[in-house]
Protein backbone atom coordinates (compact mmCIF):
# COMPACT_ATOMS: atom_id res chain seq x y z
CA UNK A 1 -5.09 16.95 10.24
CA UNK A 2 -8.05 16.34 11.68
CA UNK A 3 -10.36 18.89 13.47
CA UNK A 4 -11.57 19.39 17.13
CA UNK A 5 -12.29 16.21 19.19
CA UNK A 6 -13.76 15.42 21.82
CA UNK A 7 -12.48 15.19 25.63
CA UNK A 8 -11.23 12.06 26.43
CA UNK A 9 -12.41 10.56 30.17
CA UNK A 10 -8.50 10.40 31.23
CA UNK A 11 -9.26 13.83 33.07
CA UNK A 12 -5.63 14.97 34.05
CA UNK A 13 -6.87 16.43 36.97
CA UNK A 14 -7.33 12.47 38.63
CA UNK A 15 -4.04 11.00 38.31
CA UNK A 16 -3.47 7.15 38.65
CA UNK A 17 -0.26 5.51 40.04
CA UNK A 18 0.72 2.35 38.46
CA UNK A 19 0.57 0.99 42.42
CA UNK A 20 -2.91 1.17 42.08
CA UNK A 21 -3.42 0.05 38.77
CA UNK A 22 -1.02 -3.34 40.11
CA UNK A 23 -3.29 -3.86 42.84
CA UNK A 24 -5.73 -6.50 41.58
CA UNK A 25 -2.79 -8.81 40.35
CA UNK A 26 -0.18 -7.34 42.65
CA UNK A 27 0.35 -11.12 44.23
CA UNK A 28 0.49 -12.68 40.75
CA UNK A 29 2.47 -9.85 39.23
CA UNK A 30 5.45 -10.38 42.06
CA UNK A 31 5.71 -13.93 40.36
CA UNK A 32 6.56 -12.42 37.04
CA UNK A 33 9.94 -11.70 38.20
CA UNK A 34 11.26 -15.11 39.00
CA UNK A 35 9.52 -16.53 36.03
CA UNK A 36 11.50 -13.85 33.91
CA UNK A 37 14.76 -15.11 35.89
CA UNK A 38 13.40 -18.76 34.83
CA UNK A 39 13.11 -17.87 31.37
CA UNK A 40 16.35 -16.37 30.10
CA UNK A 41 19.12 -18.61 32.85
CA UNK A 42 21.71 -19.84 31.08
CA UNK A 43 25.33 -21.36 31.23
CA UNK A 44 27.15 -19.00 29.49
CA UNK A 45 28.89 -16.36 32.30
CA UNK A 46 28.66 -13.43 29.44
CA UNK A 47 24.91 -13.99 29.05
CA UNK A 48 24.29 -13.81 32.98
CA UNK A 49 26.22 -11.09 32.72
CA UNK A 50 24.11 -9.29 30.08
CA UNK A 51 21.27 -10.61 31.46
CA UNK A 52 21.61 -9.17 35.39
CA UNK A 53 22.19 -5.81 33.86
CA UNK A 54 19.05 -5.73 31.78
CA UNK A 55 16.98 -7.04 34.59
CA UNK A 56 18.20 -4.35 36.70
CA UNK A 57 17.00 -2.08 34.16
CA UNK A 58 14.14 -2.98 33.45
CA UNK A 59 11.02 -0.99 33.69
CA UNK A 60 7.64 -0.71 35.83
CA UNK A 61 5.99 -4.07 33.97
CA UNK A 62 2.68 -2.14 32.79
CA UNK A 63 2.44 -4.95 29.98
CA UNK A 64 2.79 -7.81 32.10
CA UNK A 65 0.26 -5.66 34.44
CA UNK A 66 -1.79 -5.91 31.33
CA UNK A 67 -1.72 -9.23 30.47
CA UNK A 68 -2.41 -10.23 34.14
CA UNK A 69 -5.70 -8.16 34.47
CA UNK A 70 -7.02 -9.15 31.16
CA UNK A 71 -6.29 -12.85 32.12
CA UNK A 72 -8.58 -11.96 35.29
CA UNK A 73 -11.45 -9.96 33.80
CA UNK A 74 -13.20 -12.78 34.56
CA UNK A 75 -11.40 -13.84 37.87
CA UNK A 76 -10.13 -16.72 36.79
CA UNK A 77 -6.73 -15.71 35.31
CA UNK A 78 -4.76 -19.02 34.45
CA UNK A 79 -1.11 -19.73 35.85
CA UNK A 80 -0.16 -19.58 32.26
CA UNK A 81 -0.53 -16.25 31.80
CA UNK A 82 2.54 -15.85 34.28
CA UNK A 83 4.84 -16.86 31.48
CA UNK A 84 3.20 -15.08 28.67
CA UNK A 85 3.74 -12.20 30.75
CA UNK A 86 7.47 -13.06 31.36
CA UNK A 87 8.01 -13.49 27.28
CA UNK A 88 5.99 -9.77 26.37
CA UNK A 89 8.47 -8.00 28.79
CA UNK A 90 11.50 -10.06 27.24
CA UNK A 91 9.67 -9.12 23.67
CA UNK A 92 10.07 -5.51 24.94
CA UNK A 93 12.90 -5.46 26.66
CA UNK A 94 14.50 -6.98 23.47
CA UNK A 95 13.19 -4.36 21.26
CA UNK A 96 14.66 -1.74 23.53
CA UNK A 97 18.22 -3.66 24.02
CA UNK A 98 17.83 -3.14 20.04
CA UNK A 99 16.84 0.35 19.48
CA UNK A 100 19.82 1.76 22.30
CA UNK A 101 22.12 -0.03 19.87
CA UNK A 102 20.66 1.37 16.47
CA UNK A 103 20.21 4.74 18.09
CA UNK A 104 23.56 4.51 19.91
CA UNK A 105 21.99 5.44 23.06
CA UNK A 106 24.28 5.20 25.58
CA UNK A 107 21.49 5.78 28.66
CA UNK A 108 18.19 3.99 29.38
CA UNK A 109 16.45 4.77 32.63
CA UNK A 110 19.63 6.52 33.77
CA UNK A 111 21.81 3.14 33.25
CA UNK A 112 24.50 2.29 30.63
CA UNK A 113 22.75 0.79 27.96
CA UNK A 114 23.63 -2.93 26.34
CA UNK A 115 25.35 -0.72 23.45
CA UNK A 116 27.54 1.31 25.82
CA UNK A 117 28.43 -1.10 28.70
CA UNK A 118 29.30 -3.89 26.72
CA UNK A 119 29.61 -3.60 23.11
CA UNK A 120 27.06 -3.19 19.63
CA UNK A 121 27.87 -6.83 18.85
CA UNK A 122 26.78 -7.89 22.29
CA UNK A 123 23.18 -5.86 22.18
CA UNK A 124 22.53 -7.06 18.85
CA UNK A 125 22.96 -10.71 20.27
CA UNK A 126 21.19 -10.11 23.29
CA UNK A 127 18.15 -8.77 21.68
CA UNK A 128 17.94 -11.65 19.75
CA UNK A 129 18.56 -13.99 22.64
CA UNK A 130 15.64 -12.28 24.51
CA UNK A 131 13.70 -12.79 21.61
CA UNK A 132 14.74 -16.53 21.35
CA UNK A 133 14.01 -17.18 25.29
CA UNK A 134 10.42 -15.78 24.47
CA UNK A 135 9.63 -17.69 21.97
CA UNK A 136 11.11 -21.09 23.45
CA UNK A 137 8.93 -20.38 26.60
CA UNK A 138 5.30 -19.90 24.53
CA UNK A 139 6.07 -23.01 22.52
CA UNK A 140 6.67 -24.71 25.91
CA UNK A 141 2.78 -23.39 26.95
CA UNK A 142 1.85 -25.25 23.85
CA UNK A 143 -0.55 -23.18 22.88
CA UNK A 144 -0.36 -22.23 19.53
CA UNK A 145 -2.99 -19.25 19.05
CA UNK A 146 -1.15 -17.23 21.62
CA UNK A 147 2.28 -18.31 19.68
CA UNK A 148 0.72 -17.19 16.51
CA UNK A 149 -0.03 -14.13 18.28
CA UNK A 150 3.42 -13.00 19.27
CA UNK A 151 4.96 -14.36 16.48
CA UNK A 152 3.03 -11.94 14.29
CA UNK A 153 4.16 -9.29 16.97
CA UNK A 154 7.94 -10.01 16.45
CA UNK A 155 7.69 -9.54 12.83
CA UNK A 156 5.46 -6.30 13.24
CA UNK A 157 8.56 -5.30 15.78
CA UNK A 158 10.91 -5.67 12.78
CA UNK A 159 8.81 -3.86 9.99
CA UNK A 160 8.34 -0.92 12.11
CA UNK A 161 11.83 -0.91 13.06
CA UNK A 162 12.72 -1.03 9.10
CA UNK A 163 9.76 1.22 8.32
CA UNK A 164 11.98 3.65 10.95
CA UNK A 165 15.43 3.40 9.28
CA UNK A 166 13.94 3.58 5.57
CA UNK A 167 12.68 6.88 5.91
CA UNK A 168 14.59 9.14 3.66
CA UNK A 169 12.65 12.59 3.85
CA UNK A 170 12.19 13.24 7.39
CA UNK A 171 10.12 15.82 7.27
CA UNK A 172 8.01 14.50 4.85
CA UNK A 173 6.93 11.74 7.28
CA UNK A 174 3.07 11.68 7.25
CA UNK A 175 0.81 11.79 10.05
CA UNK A 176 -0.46 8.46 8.74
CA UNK A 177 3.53 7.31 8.23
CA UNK A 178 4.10 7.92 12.26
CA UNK A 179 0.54 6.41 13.07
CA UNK A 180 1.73 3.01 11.12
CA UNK A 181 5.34 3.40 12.80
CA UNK A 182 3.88 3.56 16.62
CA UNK A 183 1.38 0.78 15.79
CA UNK A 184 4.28 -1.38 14.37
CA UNK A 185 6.32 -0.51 17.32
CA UNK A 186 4.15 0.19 20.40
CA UNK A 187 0.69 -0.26 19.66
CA UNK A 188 0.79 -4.44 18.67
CA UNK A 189 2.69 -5.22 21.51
CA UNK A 190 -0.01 -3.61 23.87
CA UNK A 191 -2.78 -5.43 22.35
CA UNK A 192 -1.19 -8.50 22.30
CA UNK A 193 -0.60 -8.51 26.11
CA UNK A 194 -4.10 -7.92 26.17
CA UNK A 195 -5.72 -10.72 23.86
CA UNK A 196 -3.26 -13.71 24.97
CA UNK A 197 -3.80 -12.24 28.80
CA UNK A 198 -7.86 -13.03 27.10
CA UNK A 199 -6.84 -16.27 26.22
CA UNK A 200 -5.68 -16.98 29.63
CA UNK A 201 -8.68 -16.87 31.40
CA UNK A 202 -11.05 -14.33 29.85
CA UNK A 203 -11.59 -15.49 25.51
CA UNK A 204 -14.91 -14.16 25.87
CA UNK A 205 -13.39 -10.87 25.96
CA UNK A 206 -10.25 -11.64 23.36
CA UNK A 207 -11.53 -8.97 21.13
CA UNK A 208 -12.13 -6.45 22.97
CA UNK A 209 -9.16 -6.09 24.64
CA UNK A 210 -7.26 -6.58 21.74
CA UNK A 211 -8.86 -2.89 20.14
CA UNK A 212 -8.14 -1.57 24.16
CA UNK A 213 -4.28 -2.55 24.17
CA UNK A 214 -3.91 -1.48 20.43
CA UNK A 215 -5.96 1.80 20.98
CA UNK A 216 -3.98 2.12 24.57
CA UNK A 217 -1.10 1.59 22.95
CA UNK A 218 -1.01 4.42 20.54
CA UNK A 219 -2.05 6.92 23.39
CA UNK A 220 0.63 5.73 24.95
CA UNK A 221 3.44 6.27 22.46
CA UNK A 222 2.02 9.51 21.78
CA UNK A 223 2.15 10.30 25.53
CA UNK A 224 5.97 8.77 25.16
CA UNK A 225 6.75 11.49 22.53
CA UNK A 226 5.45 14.44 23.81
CA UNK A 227 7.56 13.76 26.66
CA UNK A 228 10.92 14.28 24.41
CA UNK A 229 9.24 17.50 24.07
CA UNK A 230 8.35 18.78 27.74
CA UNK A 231 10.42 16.92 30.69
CA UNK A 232 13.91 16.48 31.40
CA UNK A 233 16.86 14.52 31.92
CA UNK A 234 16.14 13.91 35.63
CA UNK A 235 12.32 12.88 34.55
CA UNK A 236 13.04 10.60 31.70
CA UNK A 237 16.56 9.16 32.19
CA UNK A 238 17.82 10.38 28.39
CA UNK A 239 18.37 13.87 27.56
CA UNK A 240 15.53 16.02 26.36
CA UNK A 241 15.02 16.72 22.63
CA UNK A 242 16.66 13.30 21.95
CA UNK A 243 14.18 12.51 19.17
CA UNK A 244 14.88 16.11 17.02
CA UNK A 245 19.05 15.82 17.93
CA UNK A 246 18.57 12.41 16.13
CA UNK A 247 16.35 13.22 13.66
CA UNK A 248 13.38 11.52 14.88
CA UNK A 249 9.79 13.10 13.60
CA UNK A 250 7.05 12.21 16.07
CA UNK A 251 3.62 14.13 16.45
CA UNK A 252 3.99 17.26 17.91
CA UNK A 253 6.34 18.16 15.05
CA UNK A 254 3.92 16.84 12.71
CA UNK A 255 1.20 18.95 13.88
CA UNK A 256 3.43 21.84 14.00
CA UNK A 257 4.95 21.68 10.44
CA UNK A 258 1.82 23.36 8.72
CA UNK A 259 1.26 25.97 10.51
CA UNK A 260 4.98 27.50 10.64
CA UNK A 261 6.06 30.65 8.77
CA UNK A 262 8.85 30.72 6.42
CA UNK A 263 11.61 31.59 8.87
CA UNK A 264 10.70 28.99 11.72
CA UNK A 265 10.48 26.14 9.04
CA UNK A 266 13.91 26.90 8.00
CA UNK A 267 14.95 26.79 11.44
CA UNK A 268 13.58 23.27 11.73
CA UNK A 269 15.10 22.56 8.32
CA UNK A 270 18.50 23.32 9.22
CA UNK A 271 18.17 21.75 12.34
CA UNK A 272 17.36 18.22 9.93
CA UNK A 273 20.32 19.02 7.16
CA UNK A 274 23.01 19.39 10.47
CA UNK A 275 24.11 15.90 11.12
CA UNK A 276 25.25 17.02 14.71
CA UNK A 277 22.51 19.46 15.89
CA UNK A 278 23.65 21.78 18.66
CA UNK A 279 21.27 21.79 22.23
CA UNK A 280 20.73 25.19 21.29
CA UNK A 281 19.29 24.62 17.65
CA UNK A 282 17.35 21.97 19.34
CA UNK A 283 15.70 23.53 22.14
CA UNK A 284 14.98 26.61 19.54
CA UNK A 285 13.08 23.89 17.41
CA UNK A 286 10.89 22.86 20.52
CA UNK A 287 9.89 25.93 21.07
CA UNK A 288 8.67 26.73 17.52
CA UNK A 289 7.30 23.30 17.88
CA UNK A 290 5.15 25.02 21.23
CA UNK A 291 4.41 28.07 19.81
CA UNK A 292 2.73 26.64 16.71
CA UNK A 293 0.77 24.46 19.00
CA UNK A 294 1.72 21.23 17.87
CA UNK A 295 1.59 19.85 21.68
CA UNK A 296 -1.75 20.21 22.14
CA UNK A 297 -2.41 18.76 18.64
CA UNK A 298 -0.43 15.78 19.83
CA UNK A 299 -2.72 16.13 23.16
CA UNK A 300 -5.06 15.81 21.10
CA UNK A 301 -4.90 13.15 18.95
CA UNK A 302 -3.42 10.93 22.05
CA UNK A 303 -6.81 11.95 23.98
CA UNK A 304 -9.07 10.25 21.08
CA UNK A 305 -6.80 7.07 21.14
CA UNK A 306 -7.56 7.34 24.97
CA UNK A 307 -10.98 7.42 24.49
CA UNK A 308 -11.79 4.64 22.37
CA UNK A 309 -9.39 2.66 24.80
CA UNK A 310 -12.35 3.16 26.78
CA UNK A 311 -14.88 2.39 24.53
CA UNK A 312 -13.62 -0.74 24.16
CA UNK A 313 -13.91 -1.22 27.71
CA UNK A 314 -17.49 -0.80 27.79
CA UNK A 315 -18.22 -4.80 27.35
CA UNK A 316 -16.20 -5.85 30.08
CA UNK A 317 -17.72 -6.90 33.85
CA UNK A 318 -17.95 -4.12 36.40
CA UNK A 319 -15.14 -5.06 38.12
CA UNK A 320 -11.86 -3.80 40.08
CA UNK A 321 -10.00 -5.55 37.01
CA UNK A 322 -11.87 -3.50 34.49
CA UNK A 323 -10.93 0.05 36.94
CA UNK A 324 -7.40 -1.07 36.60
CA UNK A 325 -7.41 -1.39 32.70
CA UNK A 326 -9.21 1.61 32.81
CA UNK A 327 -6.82 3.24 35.03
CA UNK A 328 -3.82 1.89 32.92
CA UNK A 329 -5.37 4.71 30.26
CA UNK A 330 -5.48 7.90 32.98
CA UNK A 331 -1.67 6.71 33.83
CA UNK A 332 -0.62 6.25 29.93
CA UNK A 333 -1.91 9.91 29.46
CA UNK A 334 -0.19 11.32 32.70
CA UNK A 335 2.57 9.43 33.29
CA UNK A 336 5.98 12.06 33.46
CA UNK A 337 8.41 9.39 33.19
């Protein structure tokens, strides 16, 4: 592990609402919506079906927020970056649909999940219909450097999803091992909303907001995982200590593992051979995980990604667009939920 580091500029006494972060694309991002509606509309009654329920689920749109700023760095964001907006949030939305049915999550954002509502056969499809929709749209841009972009990012998707599942000693998943997981998964989706939102309207910039989504991205999974660790139902929508009940090893655990004593690491490695953890063995485990400090490890580590997020920042116009971006870090950090 590595040693002390240096304070990140997301101070978490400033917070930043995603409102604010909108702002400079707010009328741009309210057209993201109908072109998602535009993208996936079909024929088929089971896949409007599917397909109201997931839009009714789905999330705050920070990475079409992204790719709408980065588009505008410049202020000249193209109308093209609408739809490559629209496919990144059906890219994630897909990879989600996919992970509640793996996981056999049965809530996301306090709704039934794909998996639980309709069936595993119907997520599975869906995801992969989402996926589909995406793609069809970007080859209709016909531009093929941002298709080669997301293409890449659907098979990254995929490995780190594999990467997951072919783990066979939890607990002797590496630092490094989660790091390559949460880039697969989190981290190349992020910084491809930011380079194609480049290519939009701002390729001067392409590369460095590429390294700001990718290094925004980690901070931001790592900010996703520590959550599992301090907030509740209520907060998050899933139950607390999801990751441990199913045998998920994210940072704070990682950080924690070397410094327990005998007895608590038996704790945690009984809590790993029991296929059906109780609550109780799993809030015992997060608070060994506390005590041992791995949260503030995690802190951290996050808090460095965070930083050179804003490094990369640093060649970007002064601009309300580049406060936003920079504001997207402060809210990835702080976010509760």
């Amino acid at each position: 592990m590595s040693g002390a580091l240096a304070p990140a500029r997301s101070d978490p006494s400033r917070s930043v609402s995603l409102e604010a972060i909108q702002a400079p694309v707010r009328a741009r991002l309210d057209r993201v919506v109908p072109e998602l509606h535009r993208v996936i509309v079909s024929d088929l009654p089971m896949i409007e079906q599917v397909s109201s329920h997931l839009l009714r689920m789905r999330g705050k749109l920070f990475r079409p927020t992204l790719t709408l700023l980065a588009s505008d760095v410049e202020g000249g964001g193209e109308d093209a970056a609408l739809t490559v907006a629209a496919a990144i949030e059906l890219m994630h939305v897909a990879t989600l649909v996919h992970d509640d049915s793996v996981d056999h999550s049965v809530l996301r954002r306090g709704l039934p999940t794909v998996h639980a509502l309709f069936s595993h056969q119907t997520a599975v499809i869906m995801g992969d219909f989402l996926y589909s929709r995406a793609l069809k749209a970007l080859v209709e841009l016909d531009n093929l450097t941002v298709l080669k972009i997301l293409v890449e990012v659907s098979n990254q998707l995929t490995i780190g999803e594999m990467r997951q599942l072919s783990a066979i000693d939890a607990l002797g998943f590496s630092e490094n091992d989660y790091l390559e997981l949460i880039r697969c998964k989190t981290a190349t989706l992020l910084s491809a909303a930011c380079e194609t939102g480049a290519l939009c309207g701002a390729k001067p910039h392409r590369k460095a907001l590429a390294r700001f989504g990718e290094r925004l991205g980690l901070a931001f999974q790592i900010a996703d995982d520590l959550l599992d660790y301090t907030s509740d139902e209520q907060t998050t929508g899933k139950p607390s200590g999801l990751d441990l009940k199913e045998h998920k090893v994210t940072l704070p655990l990682i950080g924690a593992l070397p410094t327990l004593d005998r007895a608590a690491r038996a704790r945690v490695d009984a809590l790993f051979a029991d296929e059906e953890p109780s609550d109780a063995s799993v809030a015992e485990v997060v608070g060994i995980v506390r005590e041992a400090g791995g949260l503030e490890y995690a802190r951290g580590r996050g808090a460095q990604f965070a930083e050179e997020a804003h490094e990369a920042l640093s060649t970007l116009p002064d601009s309300p667009v580049r406060k936003a971006l920079s504001g997207a870090i402060v809210y990835a950090m702080e976010r509760r939920s």
